[in-house]
N, C-alpha and C. Protein backbone atom coordinates (compact mmCIF):
# COMPACT_ATOMS: atom_id res chain seq x y z
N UNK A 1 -14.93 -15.17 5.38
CA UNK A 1 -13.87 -14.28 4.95
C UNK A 1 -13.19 -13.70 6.18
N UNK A 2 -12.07 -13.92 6.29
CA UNK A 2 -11.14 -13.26 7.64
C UNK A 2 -10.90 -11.86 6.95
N UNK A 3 -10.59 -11.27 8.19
CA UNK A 3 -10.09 -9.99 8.40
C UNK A 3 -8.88 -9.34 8.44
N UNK A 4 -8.19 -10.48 8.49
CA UNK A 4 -6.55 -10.52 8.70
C UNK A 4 -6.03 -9.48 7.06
N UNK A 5 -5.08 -8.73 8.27
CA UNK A 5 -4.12 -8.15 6.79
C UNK A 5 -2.65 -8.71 7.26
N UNK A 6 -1.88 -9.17 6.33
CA UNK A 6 -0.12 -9.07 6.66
C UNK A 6 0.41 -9.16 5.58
N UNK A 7 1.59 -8.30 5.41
CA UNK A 7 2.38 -8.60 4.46
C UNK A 7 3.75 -9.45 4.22
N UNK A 8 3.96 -10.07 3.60
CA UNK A 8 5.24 -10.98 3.68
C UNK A 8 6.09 -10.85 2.03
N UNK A 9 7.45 -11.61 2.65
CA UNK A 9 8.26 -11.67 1.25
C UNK A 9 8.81 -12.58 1.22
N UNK A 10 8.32 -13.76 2.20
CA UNK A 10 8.47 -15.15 1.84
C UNK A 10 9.16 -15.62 3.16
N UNK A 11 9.91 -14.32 4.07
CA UNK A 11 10.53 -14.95 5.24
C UNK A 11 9.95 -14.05 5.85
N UNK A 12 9.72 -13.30 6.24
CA UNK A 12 9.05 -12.27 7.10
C UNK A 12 7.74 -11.86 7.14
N UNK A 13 6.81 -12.21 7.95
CA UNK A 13 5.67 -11.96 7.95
C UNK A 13 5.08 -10.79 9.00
N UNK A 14 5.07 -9.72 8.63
CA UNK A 14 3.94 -9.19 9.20
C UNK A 14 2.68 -8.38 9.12
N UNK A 15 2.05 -8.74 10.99
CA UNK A 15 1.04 -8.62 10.67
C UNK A 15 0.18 -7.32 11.02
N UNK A 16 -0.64 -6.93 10.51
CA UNK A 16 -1.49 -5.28 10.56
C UNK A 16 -2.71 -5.28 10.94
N UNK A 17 -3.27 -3.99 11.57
CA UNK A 17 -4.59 -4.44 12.21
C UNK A 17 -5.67 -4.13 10.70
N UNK A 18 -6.69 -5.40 11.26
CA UNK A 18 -7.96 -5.58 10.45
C UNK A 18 -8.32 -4.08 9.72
N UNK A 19 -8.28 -3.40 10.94
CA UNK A 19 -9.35 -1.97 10.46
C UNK A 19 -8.26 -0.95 9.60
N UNK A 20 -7.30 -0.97 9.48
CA UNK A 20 -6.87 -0.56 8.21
C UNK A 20 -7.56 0.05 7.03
N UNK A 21 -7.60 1.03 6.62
CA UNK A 21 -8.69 1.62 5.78
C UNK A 21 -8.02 1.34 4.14
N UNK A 22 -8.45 0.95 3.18
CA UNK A 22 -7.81 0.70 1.89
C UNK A 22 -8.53 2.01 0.66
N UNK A 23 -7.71 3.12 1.23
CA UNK A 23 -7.90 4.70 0.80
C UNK A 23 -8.11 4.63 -0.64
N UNK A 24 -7.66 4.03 -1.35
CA UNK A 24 -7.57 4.04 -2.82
C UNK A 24 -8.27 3.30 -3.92
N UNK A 25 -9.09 1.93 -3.17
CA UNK A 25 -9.18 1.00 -3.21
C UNK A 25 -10.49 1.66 -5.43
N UNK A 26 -10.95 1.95 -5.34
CA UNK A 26 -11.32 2.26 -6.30
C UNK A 26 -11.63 3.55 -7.17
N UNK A 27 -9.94 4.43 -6.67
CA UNK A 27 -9.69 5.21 -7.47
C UNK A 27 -8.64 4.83 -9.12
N UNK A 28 -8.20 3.52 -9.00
CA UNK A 28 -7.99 2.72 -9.98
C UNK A 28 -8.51 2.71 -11.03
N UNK A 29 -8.78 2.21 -12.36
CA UNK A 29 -9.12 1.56 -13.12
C UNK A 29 -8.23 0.72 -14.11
N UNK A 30 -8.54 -0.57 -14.33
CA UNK A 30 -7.47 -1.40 -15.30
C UNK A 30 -7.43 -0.46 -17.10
N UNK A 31 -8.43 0.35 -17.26
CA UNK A 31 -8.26 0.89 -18.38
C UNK A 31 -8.29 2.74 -18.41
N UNK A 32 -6.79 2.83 -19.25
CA UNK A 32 -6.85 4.34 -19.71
C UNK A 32 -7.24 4.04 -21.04
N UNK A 33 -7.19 5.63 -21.29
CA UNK A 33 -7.49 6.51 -22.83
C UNK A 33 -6.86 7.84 -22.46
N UNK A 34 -6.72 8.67 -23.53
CA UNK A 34 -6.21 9.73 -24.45
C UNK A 34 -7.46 10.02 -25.42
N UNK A 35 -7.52 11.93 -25.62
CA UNK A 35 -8.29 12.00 -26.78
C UNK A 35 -7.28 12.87 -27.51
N UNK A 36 -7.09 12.94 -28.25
CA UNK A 36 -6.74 14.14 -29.22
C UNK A 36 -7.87 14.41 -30.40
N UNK A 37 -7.46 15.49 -30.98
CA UNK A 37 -8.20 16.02 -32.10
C UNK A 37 -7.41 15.74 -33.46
N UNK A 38 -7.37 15.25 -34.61
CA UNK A 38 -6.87 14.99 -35.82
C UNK A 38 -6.77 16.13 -36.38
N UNK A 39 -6.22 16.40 -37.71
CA UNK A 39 -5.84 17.57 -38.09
C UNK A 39 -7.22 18.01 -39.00
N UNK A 40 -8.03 17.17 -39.23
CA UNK A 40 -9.70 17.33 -39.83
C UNK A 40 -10.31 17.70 -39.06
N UNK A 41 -10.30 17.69 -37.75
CA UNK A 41 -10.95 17.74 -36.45
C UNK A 41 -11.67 16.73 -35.91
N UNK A 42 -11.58 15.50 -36.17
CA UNK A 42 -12.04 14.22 -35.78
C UNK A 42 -11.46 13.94 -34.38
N UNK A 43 -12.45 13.78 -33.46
CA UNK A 43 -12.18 12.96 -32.49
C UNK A 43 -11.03 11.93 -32.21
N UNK A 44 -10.05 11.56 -31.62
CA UNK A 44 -9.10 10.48 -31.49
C UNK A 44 -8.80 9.88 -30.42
N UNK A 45 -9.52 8.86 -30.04
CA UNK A 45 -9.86 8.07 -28.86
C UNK A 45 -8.48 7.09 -29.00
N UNK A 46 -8.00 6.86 -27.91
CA UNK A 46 -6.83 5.38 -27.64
C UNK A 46 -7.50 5.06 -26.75
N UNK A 47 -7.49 3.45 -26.19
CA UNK A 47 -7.93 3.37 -25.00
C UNK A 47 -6.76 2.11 -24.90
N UNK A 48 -6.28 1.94 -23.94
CA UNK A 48 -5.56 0.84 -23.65
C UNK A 48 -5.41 -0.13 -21.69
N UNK A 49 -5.23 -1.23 -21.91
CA UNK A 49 -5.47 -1.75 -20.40
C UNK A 49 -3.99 -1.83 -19.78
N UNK A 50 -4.05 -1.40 -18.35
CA UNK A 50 -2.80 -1.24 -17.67
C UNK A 50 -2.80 -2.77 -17.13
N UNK A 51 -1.62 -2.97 -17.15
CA UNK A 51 -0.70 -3.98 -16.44
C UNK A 51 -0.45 -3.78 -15.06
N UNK A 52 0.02 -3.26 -14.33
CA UNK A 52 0.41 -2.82 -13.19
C UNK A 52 0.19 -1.43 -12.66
N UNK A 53 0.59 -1.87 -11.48
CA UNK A 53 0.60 -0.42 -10.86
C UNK A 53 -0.55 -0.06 -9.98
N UNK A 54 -1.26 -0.71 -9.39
CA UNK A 54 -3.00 -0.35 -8.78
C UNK A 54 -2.49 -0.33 -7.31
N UNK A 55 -2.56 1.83 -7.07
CA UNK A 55 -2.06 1.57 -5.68
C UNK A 55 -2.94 0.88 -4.29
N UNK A 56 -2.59 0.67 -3.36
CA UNK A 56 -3.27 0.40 -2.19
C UNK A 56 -2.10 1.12 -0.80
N UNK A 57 -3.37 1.81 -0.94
CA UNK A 57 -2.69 2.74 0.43
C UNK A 57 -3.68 2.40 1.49
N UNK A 58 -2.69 1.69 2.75
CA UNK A 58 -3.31 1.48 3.83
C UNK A 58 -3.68 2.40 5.09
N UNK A 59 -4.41 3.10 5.13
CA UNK A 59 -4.28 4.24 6.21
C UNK A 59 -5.22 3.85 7.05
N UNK A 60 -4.98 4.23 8.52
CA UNK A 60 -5.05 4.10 9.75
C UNK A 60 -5.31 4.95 10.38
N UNK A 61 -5.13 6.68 10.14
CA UNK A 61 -5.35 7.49 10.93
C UNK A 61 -4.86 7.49 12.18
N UNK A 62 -5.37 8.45 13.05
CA UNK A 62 -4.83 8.38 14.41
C UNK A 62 -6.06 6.99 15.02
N UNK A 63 -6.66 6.51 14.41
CA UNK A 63 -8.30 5.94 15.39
C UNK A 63 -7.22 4.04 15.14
N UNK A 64 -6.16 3.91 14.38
CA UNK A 64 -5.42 2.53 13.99
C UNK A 64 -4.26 2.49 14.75
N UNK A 65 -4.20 2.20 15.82
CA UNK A 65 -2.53 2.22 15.76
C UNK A 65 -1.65 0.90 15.79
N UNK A 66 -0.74 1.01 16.13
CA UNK A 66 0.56 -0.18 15.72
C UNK A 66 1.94 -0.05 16.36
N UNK A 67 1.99 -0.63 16.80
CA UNK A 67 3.29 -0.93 17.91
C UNK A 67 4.68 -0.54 17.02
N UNK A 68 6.15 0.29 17.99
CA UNK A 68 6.29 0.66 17.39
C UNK A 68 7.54 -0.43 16.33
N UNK A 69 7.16 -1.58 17.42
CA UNK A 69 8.10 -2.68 16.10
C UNK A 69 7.53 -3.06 15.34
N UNK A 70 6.11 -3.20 14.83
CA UNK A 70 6.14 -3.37 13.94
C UNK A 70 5.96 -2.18 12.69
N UNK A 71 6.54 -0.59 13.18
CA UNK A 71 6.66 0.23 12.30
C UNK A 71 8.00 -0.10 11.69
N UNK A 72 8.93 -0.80 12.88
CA UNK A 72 10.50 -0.84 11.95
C UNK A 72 10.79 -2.15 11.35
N UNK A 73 9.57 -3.33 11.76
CA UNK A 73 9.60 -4.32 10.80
C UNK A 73 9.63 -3.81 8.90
N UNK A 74 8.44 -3.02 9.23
CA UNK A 74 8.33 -2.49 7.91
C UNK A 74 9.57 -1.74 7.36
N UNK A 75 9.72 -0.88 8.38
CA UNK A 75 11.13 -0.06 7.80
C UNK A 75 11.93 -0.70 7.05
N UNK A 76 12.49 -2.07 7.89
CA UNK A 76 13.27 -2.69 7.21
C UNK A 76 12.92 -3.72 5.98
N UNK A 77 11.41 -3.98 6.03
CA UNK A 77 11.20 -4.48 4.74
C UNK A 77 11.44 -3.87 3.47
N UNK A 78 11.05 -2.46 4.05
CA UNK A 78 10.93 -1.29 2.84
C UNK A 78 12.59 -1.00 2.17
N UNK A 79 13.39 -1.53 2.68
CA UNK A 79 14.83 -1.21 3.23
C UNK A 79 15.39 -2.01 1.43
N UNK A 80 14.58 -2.94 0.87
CA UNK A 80 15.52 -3.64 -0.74
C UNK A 80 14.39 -3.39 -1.42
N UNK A 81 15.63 -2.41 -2.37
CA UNK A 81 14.63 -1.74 -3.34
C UNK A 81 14.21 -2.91 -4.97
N UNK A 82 12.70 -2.79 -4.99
CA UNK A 82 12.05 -3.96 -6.19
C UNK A 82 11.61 -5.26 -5.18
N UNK A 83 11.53 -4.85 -4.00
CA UNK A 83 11.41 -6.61 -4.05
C UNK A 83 9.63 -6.96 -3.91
N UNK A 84 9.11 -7.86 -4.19
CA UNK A 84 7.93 -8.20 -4.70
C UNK A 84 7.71 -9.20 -3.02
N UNK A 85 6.76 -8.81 -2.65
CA UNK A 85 5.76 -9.35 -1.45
C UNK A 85 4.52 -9.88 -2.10
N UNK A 86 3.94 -10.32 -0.59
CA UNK A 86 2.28 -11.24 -1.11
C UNK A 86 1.95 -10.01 0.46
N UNK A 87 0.46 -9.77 -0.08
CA UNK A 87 -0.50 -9.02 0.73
C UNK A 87 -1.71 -9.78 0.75
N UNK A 88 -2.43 -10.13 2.48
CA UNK A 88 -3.28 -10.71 2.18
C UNK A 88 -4.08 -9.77 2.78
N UNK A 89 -5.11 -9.39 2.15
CA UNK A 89 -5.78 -8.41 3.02
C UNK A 89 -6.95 -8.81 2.62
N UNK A 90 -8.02 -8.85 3.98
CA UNK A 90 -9.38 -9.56 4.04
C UNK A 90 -10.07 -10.44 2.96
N UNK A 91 -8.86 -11.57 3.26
CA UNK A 91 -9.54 -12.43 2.61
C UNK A 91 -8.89 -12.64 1.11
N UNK A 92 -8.64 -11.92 0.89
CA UNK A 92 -7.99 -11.46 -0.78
C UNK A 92 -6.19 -11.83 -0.73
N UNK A 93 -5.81 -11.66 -1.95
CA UNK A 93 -4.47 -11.85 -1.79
C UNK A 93 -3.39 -11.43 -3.20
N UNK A 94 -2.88 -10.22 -2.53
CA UNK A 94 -2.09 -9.47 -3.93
C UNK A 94 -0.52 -9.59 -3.82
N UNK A 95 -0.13 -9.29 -5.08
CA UNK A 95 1.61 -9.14 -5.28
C UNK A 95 1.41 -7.75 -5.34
N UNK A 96 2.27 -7.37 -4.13
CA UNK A 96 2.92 -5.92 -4.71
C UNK A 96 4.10 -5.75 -3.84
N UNK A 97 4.39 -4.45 -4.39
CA UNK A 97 5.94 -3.89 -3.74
C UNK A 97 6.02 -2.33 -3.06
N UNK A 98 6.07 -2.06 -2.46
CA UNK A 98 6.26 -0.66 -2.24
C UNK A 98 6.14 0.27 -2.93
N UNK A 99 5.61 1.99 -2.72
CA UNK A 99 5.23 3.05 -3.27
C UNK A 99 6.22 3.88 -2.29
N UNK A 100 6.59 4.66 -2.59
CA UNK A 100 7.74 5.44 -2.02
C UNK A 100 7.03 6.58 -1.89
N UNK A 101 7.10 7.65 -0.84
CA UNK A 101 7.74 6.56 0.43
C UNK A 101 6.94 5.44 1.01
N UNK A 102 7.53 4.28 1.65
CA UNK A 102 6.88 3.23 1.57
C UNK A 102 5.90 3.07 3.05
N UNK A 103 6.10 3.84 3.82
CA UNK A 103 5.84 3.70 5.11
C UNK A 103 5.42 5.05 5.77
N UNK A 104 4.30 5.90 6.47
CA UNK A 104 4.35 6.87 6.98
C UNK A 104 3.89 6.39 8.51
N UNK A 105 5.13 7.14 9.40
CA UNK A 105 4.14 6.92 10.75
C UNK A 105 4.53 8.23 11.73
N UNK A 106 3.48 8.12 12.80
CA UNK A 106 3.36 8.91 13.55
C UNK A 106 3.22 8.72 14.81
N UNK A 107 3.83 9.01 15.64
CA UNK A 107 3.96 8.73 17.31
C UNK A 107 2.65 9.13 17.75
N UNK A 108 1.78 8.25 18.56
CA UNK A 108 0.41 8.76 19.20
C UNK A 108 0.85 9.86 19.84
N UNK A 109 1.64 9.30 21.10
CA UNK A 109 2.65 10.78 21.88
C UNK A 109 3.57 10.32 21.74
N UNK A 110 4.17 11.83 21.69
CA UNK A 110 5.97 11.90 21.33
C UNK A 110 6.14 11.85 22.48
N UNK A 111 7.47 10.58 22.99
CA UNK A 111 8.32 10.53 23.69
C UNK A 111 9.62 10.64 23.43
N UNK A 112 10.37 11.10 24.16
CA UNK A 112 12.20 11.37 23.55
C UNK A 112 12.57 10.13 23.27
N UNK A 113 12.46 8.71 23.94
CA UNK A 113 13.16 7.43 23.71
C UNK A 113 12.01 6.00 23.57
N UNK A 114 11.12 6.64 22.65
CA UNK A 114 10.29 5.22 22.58
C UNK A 114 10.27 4.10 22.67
N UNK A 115 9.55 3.46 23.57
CA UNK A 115 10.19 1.70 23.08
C UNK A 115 9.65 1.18 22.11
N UNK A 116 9.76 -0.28 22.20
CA UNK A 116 9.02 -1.14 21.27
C UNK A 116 7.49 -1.37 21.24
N UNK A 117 7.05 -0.78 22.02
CA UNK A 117 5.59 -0.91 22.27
C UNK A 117 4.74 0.20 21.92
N UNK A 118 5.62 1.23 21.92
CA UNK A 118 5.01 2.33 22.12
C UNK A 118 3.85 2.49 20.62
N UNK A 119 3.07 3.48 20.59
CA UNK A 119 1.90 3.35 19.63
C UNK A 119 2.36 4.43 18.74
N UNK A 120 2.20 3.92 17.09
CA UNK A 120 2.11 4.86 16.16
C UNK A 120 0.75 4.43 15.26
N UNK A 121 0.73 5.79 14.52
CA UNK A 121 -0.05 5.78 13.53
C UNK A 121 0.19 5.78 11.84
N UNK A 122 0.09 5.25 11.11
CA UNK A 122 0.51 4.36 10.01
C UNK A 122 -0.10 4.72 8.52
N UNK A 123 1.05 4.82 7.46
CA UNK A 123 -0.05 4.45 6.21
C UNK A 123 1.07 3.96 5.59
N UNK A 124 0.75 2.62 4.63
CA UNK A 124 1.42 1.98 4.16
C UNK A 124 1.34 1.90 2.65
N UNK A 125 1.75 2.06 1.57
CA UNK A 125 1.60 3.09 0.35
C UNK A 125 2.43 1.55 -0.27
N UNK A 126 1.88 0.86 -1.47
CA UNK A 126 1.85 -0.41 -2.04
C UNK A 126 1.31 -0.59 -3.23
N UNK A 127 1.67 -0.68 -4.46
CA UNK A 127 0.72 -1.16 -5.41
C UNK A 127 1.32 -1.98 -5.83
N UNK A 128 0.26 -2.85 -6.59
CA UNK A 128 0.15 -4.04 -7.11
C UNK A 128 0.71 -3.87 -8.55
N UNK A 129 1.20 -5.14 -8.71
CA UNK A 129 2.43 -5.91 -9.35
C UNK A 129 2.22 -7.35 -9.89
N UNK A 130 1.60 -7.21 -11.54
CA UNK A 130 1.66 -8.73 -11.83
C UNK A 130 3.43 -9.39 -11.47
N UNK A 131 3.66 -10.59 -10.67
CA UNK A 131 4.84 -11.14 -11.32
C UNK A 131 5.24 -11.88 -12.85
């Protein structure tokens, strides 16, 4: 099983470091419910299975960082709104699209004119999307 994470949308690929933390990863579940009470006072259970929507938030903290082109690769991925990507992350491999906001980052140190190299810190906010 590789370690590799990147995201793509069929022309643009990029790529993210391994250690990426997947914050959310089983605060999910494919099934809700609802209870209400009936007007007898009976219990009223729904339970139904979700389709979409299972976020994956990639966070990095300050201990991940990421160059700062590939914070504006993302920028500009994040840039057409609906569009559906492939995520491969360790090994695995999902459809999803952006969670708004789609991108958080943070300058290790603030410099007035950063370059392209310079280091940020990252969380990338994504859920999954049957097509």
């Amino acid at each position: 099983m590789g370690l590799e994470i990147s995201i793509t949308n069929g022309v643009t690929v990029i790529d993210l470091p391994p250690d990426l933390d997947w914050r959310d990863e089983f605060d999910w579940t494919p099934v809700e419910h609802s209870t209400d009470y009936s007007l007898a006072g009976n219990l009223v259970v729904q339970e139904g299975e979700r389709q979409d929507g299972r976020p994956i938030t990639l966070y990095g903290g300050r201990e991940v960082w990421v160059e700062r082109s590939t914070v504006e690769a993302l920028y500009d991925l994040a840039k057409t709104p609906g569009q559906l990507m492939t995520l491969a992350l360790w090994g695995r491999s999902f459809s999803v699209m952006f969670r708004r906001p789609a991108i958080e980052a943070r300058p290790i140190r603030r410099l007035a004119n950063p370059g392209s190299e310079h280091y940020y810190a990252i969380t990338v906010n994504l859920m999954e999307i049957t097509p």
